[in-house]
PDB file of N, CA and C in Angstrom:
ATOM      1  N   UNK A   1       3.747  10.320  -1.812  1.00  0.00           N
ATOM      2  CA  UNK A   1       2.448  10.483  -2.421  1.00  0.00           C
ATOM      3  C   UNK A   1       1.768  11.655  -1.721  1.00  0.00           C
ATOM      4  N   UNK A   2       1.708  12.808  -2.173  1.00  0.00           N
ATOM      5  CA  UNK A   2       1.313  13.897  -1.521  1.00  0.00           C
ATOM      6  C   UNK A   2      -0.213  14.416  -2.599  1.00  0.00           C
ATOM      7  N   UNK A   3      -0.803  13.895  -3.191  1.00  0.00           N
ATOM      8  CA  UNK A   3      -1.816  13.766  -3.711  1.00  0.00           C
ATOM      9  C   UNK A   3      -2.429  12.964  -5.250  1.00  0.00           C
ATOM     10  N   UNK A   4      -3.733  12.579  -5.132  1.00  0.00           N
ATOM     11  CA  UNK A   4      -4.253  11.608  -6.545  1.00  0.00           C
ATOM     12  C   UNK A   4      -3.189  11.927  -7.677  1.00  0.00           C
ATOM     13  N   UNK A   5      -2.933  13.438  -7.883  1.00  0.00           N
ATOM     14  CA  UNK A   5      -2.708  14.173  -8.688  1.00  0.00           C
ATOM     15  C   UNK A   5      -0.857  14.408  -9.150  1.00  0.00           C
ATOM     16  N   UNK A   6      -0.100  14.453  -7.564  1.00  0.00           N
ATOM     17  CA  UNK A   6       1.215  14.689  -7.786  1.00  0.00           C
ATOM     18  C   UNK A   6       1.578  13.530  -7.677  1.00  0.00           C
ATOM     19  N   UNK A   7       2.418  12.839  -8.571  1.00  0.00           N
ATOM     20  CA  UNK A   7       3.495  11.418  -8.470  1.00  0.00           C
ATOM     21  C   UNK A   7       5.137  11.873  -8.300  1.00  0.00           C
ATOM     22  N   UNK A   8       5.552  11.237  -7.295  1.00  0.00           N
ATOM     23  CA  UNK A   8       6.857  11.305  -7.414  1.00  0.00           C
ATOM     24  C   UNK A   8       6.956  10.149  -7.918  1.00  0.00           C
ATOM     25  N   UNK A   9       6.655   8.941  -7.797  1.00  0.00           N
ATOM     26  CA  UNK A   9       6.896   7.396  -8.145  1.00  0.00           C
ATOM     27  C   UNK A   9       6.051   7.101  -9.679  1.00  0.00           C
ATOM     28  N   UNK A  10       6.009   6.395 -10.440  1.00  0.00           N
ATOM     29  CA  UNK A  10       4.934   5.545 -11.078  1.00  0.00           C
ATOM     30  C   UNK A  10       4.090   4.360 -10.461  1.00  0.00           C
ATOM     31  N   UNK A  11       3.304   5.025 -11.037  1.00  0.00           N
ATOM     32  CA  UNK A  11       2.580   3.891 -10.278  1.00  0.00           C
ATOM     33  C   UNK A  11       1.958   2.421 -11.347  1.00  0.00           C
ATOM     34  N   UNK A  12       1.824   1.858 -10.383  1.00  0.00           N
ATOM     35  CA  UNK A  12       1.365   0.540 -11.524  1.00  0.00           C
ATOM     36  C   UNK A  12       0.214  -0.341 -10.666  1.00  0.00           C
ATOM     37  N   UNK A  13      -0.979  -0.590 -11.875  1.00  0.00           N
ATOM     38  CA  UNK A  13      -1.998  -1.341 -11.270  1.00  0.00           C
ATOM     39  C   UNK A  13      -1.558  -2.365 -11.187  1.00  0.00           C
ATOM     40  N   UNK A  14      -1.874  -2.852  -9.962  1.00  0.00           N
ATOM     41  CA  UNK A  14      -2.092  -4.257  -9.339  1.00  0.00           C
ATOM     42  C   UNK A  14      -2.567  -4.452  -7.880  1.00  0.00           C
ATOM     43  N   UNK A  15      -3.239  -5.871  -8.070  1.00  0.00           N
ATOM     44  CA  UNK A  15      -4.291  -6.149  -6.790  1.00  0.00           C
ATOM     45  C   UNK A  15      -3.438  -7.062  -6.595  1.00  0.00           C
ATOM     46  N   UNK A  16      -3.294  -6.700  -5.197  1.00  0.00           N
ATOM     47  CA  UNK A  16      -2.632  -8.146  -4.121  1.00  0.00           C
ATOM     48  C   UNK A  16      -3.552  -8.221  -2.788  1.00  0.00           C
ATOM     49  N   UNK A  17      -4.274  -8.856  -2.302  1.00  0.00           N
ATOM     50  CA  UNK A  17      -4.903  -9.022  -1.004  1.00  0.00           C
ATOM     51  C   UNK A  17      -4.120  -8.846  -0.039  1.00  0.00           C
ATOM     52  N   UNK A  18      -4.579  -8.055   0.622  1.00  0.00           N
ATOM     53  CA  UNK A  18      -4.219  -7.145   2.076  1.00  0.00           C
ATOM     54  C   UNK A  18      -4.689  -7.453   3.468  1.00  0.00           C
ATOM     55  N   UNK A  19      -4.208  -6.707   4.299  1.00  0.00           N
ATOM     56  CA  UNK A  19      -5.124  -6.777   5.374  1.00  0.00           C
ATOM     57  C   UNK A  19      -4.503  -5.496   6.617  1.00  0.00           C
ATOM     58  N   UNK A  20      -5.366  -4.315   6.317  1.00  0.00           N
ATOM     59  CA  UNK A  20      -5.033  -3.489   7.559  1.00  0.00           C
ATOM     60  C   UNK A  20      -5.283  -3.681   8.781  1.00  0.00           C
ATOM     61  N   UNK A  21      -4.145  -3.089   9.710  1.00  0.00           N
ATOM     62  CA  UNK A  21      -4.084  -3.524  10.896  1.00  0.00           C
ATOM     63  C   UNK A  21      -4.314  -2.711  11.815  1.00  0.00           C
ATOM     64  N   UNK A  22      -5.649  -2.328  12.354  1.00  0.00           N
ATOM     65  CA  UNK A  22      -6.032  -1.181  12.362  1.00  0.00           C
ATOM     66  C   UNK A  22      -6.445  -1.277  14.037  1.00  0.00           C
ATOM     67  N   UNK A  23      -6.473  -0.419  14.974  1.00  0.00           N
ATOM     68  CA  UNK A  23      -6.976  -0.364  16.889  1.00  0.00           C
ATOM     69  C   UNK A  23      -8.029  -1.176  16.681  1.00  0.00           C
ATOM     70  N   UNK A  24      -9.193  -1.216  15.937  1.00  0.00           N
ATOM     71  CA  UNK A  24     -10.109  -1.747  16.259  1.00  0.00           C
ATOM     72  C   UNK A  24     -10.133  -3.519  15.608  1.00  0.00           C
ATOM     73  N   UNK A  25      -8.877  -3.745  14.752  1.00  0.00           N
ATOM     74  CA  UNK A  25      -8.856  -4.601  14.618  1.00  0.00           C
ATOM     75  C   UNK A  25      -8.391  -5.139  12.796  1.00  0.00           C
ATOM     76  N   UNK A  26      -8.184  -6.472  12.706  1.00  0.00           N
ATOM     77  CA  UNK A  26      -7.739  -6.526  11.175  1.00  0.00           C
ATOM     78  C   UNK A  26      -8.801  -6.213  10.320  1.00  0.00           C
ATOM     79  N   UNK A  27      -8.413  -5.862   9.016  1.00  0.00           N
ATOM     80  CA  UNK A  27      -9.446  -5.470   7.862  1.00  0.00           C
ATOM     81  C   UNK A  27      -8.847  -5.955   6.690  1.00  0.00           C
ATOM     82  N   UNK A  28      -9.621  -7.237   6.217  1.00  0.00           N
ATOM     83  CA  UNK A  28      -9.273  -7.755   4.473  1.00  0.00           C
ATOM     84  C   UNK A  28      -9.410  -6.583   3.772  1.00  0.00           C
ATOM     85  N   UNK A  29      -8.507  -6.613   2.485  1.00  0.00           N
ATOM     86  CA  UNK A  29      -8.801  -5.259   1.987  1.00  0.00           C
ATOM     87  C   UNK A  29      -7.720  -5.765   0.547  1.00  0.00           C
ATOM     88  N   UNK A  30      -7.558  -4.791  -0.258  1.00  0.00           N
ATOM     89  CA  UNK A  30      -6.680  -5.259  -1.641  1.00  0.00           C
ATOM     90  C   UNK A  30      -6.318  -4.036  -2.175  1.00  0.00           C
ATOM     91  N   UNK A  31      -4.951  -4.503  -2.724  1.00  0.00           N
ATOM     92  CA  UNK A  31      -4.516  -2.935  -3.161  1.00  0.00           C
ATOM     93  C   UNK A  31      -5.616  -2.881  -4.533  1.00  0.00           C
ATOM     94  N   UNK A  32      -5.500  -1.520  -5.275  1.00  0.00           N
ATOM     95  CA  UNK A  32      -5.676  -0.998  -6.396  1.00  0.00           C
ATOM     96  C   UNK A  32      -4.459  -0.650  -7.338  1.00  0.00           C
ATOM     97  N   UNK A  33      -3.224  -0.229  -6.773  1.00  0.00           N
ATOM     98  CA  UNK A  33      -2.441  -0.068  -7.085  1.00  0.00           C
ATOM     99  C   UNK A  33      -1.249   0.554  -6.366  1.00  0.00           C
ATOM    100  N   UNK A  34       0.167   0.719  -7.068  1.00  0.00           N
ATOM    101  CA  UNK A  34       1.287   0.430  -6.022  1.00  0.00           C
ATOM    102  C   UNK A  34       2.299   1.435  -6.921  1.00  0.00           C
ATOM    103  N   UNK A  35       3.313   1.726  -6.084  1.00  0.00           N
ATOM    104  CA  UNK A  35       4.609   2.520  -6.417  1.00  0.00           C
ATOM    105  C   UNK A  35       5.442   2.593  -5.481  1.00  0.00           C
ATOM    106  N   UNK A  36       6.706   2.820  -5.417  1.00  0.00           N
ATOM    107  CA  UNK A  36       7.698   2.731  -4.524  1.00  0.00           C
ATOM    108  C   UNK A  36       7.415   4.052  -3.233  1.00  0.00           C
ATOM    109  N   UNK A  37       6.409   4.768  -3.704  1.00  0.00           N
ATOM    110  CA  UNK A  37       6.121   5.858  -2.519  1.00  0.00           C
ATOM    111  C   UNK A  37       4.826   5.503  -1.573  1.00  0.00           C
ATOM    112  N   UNK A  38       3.982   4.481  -2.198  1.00  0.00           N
ATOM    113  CA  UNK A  38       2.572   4.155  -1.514  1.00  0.00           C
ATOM    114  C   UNK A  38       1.690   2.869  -2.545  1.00  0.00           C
ATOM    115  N   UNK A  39       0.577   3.063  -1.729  1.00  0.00           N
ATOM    116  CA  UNK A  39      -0.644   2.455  -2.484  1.00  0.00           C
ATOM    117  C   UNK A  39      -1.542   2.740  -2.186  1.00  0.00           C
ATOM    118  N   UNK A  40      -2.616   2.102  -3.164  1.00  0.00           N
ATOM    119  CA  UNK A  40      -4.522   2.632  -2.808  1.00  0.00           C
ATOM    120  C   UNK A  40      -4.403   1.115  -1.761  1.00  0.00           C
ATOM    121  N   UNK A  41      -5.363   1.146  -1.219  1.00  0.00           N
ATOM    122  CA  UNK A  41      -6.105   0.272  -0.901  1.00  0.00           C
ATOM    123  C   UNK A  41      -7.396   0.407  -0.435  1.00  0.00           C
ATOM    124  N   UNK A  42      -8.270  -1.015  -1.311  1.00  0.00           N
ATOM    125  CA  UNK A  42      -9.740  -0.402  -1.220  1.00  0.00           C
ATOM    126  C   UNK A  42     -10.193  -0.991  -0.162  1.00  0.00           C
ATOM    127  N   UNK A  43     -11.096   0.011   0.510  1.00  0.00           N
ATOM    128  CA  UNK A  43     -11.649  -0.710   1.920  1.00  0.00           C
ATOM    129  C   UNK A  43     -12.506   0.278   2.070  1.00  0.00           C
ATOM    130  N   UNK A  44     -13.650  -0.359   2.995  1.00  0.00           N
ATOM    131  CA  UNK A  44     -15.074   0.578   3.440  1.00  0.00           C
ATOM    132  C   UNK A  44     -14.505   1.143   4.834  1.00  0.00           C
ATOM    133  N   UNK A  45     -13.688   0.466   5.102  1.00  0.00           N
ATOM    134  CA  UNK A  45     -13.057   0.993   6.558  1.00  0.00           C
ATOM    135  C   UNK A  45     -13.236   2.170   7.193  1.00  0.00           C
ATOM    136  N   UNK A  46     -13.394   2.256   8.549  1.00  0.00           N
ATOM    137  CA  UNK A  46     -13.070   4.379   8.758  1.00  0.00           C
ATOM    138  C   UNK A  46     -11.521   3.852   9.192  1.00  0.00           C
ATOM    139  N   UNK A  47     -10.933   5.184   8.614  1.00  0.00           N
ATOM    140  CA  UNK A  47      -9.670   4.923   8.515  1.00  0.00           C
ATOM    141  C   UNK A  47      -9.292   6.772   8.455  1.00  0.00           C
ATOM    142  N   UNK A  48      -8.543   7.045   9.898  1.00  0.00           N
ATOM    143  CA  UNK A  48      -8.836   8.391   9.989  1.00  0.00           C
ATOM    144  C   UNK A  48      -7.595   9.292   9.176  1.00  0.00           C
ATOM    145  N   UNK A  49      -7.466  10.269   8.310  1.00  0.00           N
ATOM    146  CA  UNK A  49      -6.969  10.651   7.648  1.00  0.00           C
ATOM    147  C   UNK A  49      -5.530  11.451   8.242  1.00  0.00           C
ATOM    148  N   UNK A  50      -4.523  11.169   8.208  1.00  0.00           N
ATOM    149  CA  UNK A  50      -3.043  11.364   8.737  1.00  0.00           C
ATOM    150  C   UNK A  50      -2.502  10.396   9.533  1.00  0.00           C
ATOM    151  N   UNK A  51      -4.198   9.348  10.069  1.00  0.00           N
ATOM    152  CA  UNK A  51      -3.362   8.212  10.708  1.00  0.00           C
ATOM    153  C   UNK A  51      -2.169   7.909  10.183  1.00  0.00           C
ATOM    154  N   UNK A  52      -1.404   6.930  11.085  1.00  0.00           N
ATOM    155  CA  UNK A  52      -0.588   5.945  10.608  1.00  0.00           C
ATOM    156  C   UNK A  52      -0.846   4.272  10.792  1.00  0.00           C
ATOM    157  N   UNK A  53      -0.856   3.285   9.870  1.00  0.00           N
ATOM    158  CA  UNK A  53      -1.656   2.329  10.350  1.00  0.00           C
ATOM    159  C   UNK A  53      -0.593   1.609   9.555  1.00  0.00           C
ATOM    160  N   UNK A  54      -0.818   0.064   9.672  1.00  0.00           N
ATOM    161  CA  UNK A  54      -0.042  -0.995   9.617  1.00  0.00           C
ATOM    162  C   UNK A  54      -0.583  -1.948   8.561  1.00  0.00           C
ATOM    163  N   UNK A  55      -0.071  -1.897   7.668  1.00  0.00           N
ATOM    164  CA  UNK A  55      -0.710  -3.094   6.265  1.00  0.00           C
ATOM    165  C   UNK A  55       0.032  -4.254   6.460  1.00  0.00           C
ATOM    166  N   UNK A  56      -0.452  -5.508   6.459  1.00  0.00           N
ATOM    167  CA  UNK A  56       0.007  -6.991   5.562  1.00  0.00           C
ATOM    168  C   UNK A  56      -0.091  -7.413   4.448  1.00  0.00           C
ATOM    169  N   UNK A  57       1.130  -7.461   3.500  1.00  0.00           N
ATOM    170  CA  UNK A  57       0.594  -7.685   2.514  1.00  0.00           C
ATOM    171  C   UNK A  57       1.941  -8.620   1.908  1.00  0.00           C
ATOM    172  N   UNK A  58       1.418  -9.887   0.957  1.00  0.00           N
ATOM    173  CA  UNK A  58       2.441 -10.839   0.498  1.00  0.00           C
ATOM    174  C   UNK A  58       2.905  -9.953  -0.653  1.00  0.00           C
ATOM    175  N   UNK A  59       4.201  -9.604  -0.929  1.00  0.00           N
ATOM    176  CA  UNK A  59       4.645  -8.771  -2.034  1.00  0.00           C
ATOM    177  C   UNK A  59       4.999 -10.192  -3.103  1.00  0.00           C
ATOM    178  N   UNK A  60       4.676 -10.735  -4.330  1.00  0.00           N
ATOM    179  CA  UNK A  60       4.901 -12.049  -4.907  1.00  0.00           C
ATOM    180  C   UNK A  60       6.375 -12.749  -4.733  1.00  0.00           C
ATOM    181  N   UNK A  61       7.120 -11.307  -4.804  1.00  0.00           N
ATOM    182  CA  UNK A  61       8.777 -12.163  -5.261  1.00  0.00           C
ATOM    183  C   UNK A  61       9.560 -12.604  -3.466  1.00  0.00           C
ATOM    184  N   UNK A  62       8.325 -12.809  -2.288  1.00  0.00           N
ATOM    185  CA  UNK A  62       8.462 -12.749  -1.297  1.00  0.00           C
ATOM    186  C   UNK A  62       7.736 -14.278  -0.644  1.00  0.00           C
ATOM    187  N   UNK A  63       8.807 -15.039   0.166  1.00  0.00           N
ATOM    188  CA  UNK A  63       8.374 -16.411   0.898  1.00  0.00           C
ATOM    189  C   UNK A  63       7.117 -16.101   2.271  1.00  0.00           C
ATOM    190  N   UNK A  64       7.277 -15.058   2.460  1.00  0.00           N
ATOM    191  CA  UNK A  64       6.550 -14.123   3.725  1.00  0.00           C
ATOM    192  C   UNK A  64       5.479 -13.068   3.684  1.00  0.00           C
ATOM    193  N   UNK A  65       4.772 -12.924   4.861  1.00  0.00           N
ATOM    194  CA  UNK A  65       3.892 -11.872   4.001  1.00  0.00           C
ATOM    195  C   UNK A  65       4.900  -9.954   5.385  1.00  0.00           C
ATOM    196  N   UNK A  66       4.911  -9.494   4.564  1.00  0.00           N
ATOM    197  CA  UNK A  66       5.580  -8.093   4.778  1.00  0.00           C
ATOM    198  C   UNK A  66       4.546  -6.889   5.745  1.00  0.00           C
ATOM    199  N   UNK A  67       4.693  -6.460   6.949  1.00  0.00           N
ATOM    200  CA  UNK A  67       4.084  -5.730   7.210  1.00  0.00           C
ATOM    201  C   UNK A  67       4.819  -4.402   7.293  1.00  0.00           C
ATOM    202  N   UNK A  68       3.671  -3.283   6.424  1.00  0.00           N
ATOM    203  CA  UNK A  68       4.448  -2.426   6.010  1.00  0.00           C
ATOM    204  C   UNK A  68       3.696  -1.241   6.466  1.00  0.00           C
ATOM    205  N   UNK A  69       4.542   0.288   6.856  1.00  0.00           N
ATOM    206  CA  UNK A  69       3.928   1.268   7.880  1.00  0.00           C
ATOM    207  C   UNK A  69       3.228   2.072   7.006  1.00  0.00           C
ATOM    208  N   UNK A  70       2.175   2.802   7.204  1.00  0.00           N
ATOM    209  CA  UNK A  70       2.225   3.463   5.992  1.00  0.00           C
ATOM    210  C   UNK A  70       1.063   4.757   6.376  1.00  0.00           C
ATOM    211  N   UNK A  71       1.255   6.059   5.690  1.00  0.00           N
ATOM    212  CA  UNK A  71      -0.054   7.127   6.683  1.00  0.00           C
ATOM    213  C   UNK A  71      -0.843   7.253   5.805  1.00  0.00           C
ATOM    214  N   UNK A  72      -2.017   7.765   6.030  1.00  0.00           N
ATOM    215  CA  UNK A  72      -3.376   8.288   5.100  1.00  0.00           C
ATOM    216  C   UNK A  72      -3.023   9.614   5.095  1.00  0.00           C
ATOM    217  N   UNK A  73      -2.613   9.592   3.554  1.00  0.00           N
ATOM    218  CA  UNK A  73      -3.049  11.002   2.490  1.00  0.00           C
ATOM    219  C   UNK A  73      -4.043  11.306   1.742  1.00  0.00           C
ATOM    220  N   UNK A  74      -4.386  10.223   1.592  1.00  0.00           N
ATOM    221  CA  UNK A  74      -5.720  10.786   1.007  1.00  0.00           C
ATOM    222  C   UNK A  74      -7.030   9.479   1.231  1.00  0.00           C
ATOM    223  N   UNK A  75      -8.235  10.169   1.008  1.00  0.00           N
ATOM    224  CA  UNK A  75      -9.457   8.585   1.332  1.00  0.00           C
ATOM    225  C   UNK A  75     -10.110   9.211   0.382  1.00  0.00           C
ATOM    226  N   UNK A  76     -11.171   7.996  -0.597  1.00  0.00           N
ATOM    227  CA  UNK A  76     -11.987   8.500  -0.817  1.00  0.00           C
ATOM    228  C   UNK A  76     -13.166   7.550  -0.936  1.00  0.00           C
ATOM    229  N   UNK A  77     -14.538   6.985  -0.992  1.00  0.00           N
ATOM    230  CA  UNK A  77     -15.824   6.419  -0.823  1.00  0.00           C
ATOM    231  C   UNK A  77     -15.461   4.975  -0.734  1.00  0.00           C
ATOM    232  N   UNK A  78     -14.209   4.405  -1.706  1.00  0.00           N
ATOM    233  CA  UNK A  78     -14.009   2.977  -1.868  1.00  0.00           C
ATOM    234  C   UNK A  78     -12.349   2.746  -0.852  1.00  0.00           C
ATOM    235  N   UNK A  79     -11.754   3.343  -0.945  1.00  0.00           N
ATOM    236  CA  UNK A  79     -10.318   3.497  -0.341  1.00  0.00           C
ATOM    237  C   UNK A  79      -9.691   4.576   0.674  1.00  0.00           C
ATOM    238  N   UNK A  80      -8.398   4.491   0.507  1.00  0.00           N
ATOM    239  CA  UNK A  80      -7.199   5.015   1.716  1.00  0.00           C
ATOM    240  C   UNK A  80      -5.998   5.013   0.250  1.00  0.00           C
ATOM    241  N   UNK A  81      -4.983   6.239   0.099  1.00  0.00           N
ATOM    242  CA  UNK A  81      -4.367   6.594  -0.544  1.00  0.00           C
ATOM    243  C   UNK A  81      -3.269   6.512   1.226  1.00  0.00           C
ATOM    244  N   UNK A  82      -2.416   5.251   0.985  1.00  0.00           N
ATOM    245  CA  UNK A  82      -1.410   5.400   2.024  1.00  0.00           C
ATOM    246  C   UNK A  82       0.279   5.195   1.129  1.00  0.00           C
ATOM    247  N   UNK A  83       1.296   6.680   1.787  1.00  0.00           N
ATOM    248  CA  UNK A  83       2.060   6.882   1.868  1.00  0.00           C
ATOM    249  C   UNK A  83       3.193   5.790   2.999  1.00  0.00           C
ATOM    250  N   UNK A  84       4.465   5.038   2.339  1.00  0.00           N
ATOM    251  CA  UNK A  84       5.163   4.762   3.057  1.00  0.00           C
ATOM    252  C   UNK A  84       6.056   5.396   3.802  1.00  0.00           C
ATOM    253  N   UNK A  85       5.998   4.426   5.141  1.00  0.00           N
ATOM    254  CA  UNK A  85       6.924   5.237   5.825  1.00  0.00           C
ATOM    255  C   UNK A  85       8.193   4.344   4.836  1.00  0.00           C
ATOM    256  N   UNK A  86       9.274   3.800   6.283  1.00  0.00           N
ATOM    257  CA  UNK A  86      10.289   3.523   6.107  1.00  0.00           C
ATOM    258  C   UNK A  86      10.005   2.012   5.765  1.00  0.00           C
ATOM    259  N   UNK A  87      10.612   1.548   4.102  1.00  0.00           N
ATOM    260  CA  UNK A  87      10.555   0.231   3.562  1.00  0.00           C
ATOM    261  C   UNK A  87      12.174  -0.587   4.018  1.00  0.00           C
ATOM    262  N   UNK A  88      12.315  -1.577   4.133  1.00  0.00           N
ATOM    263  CA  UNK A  88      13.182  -2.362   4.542  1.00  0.00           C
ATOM    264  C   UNK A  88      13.769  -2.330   2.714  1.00  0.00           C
ATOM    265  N   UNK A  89      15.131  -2.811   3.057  1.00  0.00           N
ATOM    266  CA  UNK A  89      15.584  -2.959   1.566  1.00  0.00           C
ATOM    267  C   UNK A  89      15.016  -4.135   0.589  1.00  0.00           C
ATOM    268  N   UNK A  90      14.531  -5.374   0.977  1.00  0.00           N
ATOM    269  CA  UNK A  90      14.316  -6.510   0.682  1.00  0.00           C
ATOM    270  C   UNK A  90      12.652  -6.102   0.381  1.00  0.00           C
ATOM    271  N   UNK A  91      11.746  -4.691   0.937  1.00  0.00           N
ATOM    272  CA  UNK A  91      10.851  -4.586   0.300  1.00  0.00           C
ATOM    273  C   UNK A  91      10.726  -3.643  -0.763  1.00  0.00           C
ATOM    274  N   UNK A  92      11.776  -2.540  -0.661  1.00  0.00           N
ATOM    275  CA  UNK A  92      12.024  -2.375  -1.838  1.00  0.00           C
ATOM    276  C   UNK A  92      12.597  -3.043  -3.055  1.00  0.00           C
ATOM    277  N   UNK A  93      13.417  -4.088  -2.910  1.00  0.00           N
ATOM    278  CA  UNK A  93      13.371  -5.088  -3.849  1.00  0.00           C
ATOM    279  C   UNK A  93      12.498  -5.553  -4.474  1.00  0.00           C
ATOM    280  N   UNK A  94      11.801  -6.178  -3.560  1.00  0.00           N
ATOM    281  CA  UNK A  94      10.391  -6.878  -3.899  1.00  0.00           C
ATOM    282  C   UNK A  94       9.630  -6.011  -4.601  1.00  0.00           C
ATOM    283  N   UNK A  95       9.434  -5.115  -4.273  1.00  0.00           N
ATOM    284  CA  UNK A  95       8.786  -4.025  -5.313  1.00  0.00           C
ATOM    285  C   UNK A  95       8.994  -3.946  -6.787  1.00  0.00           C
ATOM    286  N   UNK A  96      10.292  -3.391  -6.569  1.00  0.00           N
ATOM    287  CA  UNK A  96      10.372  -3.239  -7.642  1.00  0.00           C
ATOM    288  C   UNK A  96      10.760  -4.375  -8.859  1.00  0.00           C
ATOM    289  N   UNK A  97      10.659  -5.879  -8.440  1.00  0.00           N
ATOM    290  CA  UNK A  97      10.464  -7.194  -8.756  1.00  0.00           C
ATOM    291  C   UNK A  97       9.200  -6.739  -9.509  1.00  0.00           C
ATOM    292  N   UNK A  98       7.987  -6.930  -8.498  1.00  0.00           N
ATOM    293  CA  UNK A  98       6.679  -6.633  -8.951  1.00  0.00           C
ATOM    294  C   UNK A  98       6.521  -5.829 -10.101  1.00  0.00           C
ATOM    295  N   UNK A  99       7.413  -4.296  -9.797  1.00  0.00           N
ATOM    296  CA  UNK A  99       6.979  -3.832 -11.046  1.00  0.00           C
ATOM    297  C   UNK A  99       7.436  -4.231 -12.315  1.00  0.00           C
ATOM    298  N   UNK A 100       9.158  -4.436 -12.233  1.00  0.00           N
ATOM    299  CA  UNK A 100       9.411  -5.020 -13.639  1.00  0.00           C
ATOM    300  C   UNK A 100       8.393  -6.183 -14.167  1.00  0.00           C
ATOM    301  N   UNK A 101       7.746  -7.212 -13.482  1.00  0.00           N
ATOM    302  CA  UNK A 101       7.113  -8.099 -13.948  1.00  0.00           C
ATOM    303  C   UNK A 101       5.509  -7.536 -14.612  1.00  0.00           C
ATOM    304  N   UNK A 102       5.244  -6.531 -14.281  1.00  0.00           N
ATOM    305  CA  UNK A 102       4.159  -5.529 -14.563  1.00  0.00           C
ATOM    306  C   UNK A 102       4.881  -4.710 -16.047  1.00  0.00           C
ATOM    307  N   UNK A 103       5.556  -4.998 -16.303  1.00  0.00           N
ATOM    308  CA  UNK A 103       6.268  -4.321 -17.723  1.00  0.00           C
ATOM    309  C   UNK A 103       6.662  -3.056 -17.371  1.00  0.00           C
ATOM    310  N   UNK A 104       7.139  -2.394 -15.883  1.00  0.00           N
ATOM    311  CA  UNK A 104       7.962  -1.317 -15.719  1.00  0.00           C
ATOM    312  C   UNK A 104       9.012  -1.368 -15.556  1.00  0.00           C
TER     313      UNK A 104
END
């Protein structure tokens, strides 16, 4: 995800409750939406831009909740546009579970 604008992935809306894991501490938060390269997630948070920070999040087709690495590419008034790092195979699964069930 290298900007709002360029997609390598599709993306697909959906809200799953979150929670960044951030130095100063956890932050409830919910995606906006998702793709195999990143997600929004909305939060009032300061959340400094190239960080790298740490999300929790239950992916549905998953018994566990997944913590997943991910950097700030982009922020804007409501959110954090975070890029994944490295996904485990079982969360790329899960993903893309999610999306087929999203009609992709």
């Amino acid at each position: 995800m290298t900007s709002p604008g360029k997609r390598v992935h599709e993306r697909f809306d959906v809200r799953l409750p979150c929670t960044l894991l951030l130095p100063e501490g956890e932050v409830a938060a919910s995606t906006r939406n998702a793709s195999l390269g990143g997600l929004f997630v909305e939060t009032t948070a300061s959340v400094v831009f190239g960080s790298t920070v740490k999300l929790r999040v239950r992916l549905p087709a998953m018994h566990e909740d997944s913590t997943l690495d991910g950097t700030v590419r982009w922020k804007t008034p409501d959110g954090v546009g975070l890029q994944f790092g490295s996904l485990r195979a079982i969360e790329v699964w899960a993903l893309n579970q999610l999306f087929k069930s999203l009609g992709g």
